[in-house]
Protein backbone atom coordinates (compact mmCIF):
# COMPACT_ATOMS: atom_id res chain seq x y z
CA UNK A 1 115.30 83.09 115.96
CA UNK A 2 114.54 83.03 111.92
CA UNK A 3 116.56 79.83 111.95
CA UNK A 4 115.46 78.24 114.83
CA UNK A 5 111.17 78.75 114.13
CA UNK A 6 111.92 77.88 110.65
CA UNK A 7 113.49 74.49 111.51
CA UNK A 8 110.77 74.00 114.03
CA UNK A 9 112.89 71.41 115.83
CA UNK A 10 116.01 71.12 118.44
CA UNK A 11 119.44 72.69 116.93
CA UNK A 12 122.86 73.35 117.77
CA UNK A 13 125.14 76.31 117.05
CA UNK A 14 127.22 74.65 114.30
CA UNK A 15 123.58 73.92 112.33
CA UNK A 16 122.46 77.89 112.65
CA UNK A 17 126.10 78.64 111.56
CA UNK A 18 126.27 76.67 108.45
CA UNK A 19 123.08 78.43 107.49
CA UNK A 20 124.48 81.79 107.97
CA UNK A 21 127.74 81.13 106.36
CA UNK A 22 125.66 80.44 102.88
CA UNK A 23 125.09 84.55 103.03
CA UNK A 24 127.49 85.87 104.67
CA UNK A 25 130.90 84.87 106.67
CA UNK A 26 130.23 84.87 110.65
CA UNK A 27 132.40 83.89 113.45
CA UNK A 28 131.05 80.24 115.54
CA UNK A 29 131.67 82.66 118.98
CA UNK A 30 128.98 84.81 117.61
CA UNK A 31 126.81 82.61 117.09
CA UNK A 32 127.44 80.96 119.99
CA UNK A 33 127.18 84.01 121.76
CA UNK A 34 123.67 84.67 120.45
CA UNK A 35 122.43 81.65 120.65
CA UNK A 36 123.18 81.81 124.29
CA UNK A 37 121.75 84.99 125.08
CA UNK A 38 118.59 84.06 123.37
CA UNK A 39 118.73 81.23 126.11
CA UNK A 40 118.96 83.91 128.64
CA UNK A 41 116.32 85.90 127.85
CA UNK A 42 114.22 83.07 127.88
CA UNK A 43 113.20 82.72 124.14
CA UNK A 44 115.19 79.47 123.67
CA UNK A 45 115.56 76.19 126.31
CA UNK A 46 118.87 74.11 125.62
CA UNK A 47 119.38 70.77 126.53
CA UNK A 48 123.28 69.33 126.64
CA UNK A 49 124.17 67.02 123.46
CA UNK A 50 127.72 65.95 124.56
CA UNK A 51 129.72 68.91 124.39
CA UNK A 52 127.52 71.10 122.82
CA UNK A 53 124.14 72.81 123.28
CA UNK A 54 120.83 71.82 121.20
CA UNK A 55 118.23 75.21 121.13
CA UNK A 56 114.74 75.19 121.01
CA UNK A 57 112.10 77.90 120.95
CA UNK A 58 110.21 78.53 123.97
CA UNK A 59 106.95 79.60 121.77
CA UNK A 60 105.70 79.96 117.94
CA UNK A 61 106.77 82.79 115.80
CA UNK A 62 102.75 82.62 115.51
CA UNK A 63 102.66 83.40 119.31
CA UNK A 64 105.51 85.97 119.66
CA UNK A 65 103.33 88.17 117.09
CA UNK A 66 100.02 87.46 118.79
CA UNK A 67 102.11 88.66 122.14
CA UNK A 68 103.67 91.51 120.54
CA UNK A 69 100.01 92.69 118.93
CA UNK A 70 98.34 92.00 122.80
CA UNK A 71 101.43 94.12 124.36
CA UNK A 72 100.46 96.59 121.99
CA UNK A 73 97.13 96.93 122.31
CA UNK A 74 96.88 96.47 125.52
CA UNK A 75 98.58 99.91 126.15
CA UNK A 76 96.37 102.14 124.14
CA UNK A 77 94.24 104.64 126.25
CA UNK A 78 91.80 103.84 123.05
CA UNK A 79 91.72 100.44 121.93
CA UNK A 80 88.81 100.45 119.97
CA UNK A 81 90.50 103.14 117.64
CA UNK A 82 93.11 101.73 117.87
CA UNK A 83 91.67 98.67 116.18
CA UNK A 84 89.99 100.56 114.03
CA UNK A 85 93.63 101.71 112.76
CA UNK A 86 95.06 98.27 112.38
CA UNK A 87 91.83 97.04 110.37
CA UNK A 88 92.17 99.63 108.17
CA UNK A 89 95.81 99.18 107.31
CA UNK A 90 95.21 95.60 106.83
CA UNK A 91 95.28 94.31 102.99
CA UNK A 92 92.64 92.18 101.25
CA UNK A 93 95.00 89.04 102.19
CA UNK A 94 95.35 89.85 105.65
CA UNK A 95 91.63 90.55 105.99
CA UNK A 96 90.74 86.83 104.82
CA UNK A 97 93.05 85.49 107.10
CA UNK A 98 91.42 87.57 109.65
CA UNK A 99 88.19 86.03 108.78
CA UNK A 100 89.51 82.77 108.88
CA UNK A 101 91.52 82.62 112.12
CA UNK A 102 87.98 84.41 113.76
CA UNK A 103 86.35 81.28 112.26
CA UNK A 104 88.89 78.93 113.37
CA UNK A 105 88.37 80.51 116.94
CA UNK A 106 84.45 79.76 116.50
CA UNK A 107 83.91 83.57 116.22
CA UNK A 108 80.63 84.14 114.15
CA UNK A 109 81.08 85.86 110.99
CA UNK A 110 78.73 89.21 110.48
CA UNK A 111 76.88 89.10 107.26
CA UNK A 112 78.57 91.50 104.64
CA UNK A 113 77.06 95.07 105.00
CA UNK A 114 75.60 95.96 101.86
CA UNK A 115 77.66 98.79 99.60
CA UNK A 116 77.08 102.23 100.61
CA UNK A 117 78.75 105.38 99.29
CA UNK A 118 80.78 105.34 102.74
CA UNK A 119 82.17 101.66 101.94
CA UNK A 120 85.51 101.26 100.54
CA UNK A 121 85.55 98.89 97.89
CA UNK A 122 87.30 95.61 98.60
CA UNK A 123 90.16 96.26 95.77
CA UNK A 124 91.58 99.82 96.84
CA UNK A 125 94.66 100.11 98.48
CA UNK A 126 94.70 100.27 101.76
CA UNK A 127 95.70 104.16 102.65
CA UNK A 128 97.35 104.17 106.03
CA UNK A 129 96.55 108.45 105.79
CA UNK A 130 92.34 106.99 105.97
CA UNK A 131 93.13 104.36 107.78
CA UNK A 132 94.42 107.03 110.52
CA UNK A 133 91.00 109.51 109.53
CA UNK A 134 88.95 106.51 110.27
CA UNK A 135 90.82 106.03 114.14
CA UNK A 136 90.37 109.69 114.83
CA UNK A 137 86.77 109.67 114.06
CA UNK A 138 86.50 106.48 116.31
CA UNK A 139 88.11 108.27 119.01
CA UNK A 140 86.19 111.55 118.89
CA UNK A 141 82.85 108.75 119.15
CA UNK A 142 83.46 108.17 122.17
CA UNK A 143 82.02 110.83 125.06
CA UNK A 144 84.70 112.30 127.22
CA UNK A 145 82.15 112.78 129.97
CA UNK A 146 79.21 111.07 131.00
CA UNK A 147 75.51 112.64 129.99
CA UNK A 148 74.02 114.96 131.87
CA UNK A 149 76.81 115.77 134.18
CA UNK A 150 78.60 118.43 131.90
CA UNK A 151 78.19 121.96 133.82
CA UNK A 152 76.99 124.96 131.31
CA UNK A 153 79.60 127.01 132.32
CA UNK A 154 78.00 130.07 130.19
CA UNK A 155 74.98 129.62 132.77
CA UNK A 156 77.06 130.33 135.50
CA UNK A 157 78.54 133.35 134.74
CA UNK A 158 77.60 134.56 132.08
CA UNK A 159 80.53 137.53 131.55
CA UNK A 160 83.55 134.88 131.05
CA UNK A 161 81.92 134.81 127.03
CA UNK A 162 83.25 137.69 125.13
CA UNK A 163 80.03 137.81 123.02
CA UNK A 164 77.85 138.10 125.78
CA UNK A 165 79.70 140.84 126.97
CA UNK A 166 80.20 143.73 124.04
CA UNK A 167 82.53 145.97 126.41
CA UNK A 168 85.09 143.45 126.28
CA UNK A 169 84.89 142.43 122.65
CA UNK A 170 84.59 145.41 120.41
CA UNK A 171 84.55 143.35 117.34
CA UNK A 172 80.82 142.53 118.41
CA UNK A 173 79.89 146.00 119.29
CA UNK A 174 80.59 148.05 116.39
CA UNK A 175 79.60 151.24 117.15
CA UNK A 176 82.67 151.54 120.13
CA UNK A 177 86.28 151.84 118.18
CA UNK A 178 89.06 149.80 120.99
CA UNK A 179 90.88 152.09 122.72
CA UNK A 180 94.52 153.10 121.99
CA UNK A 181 97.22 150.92 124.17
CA UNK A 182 98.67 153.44 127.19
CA UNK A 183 95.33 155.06 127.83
């Protein structure tokens, strides 16, 4: 598929193989064979050029990524952490181009927050170890149950809470000494 986006045009199994012969020696069946299960799984459309085939993507290597990003998102149970994870691990370069496909899309950009001793400066590395800090934290943000519906189960009964109860925890009550096991 390298090959075939780079080119960015119609080609036929003897083109790709040429290419791949300047690195290393490969067979014109494999190819072949490739090329046509590519065509199978629906990432290439051929059209018949005599006797042979001429391949052509179905989509961008632009849009496979974007697809592959969606598919991934998409399944989080946390998405918001989970982009919180992907910003993070994303270098100065690939934050610019962030801002500039968002501006391309007509997304309006946020005015730069000013510097704060939580801010990470624009020229550290990015730390995938933070990056992952910063997704738990986003994760644990978000309430696992709606207010005001969580029961106070100490209300309710009261003896299920070992400190509340010093006759089942004798580290609270230290004037009793725990009884010996058998007794």
């Amino acid at each position: 598929m390298t090959r075939v986006w780079k080119w960015n045009r119609p080609v036929t199994v003897r083109e790709v193989l040429e290419d791949l012969q300047q690195e290393r020696s490969i067979a014109y069946t494999t190819v072949m064979t490739v090329m046509d299960n590519l065509h199978q799984k629906g990432w290439v459309r051929r059209e018949a050029e005599g006797r042979a085939y001429r391949y052509e993507a179905v989509s961008t290597r632009a849009a496979y990524a974007a697809a592959l990003m969606n598919d991934a998102w998409s399944q989080s149970d946390n998405p918001a952490a989970a982009l919180v994870a992907f910003f993070g691990m994303m270098s100065e370069e690939q934050r610019k181009a962030l801002r500039d496909a968002a501006r391309i899309v007509g997304i309006p950009e946020s005015p730069e927050p000013e510097a704060t001793p939580r801010t990470r400066p624009t020229t550290e590395p990015t730390d995938p170890v933070k990056s992952a800090e910063r997704a738990d934290r986003a994760e644990r943000a978000e309430p696992t149950e709606p207010p005001n519906t969580r029961r106070d189960t100490q209300a309710e009964n009261p003896t299920d809470n070992p400190s509340d109860n010093p006759s089942d925890n004798p580290t609270e009550n230290p004037g009793s000494a725990p009884e010996a096991p058998g007794r």
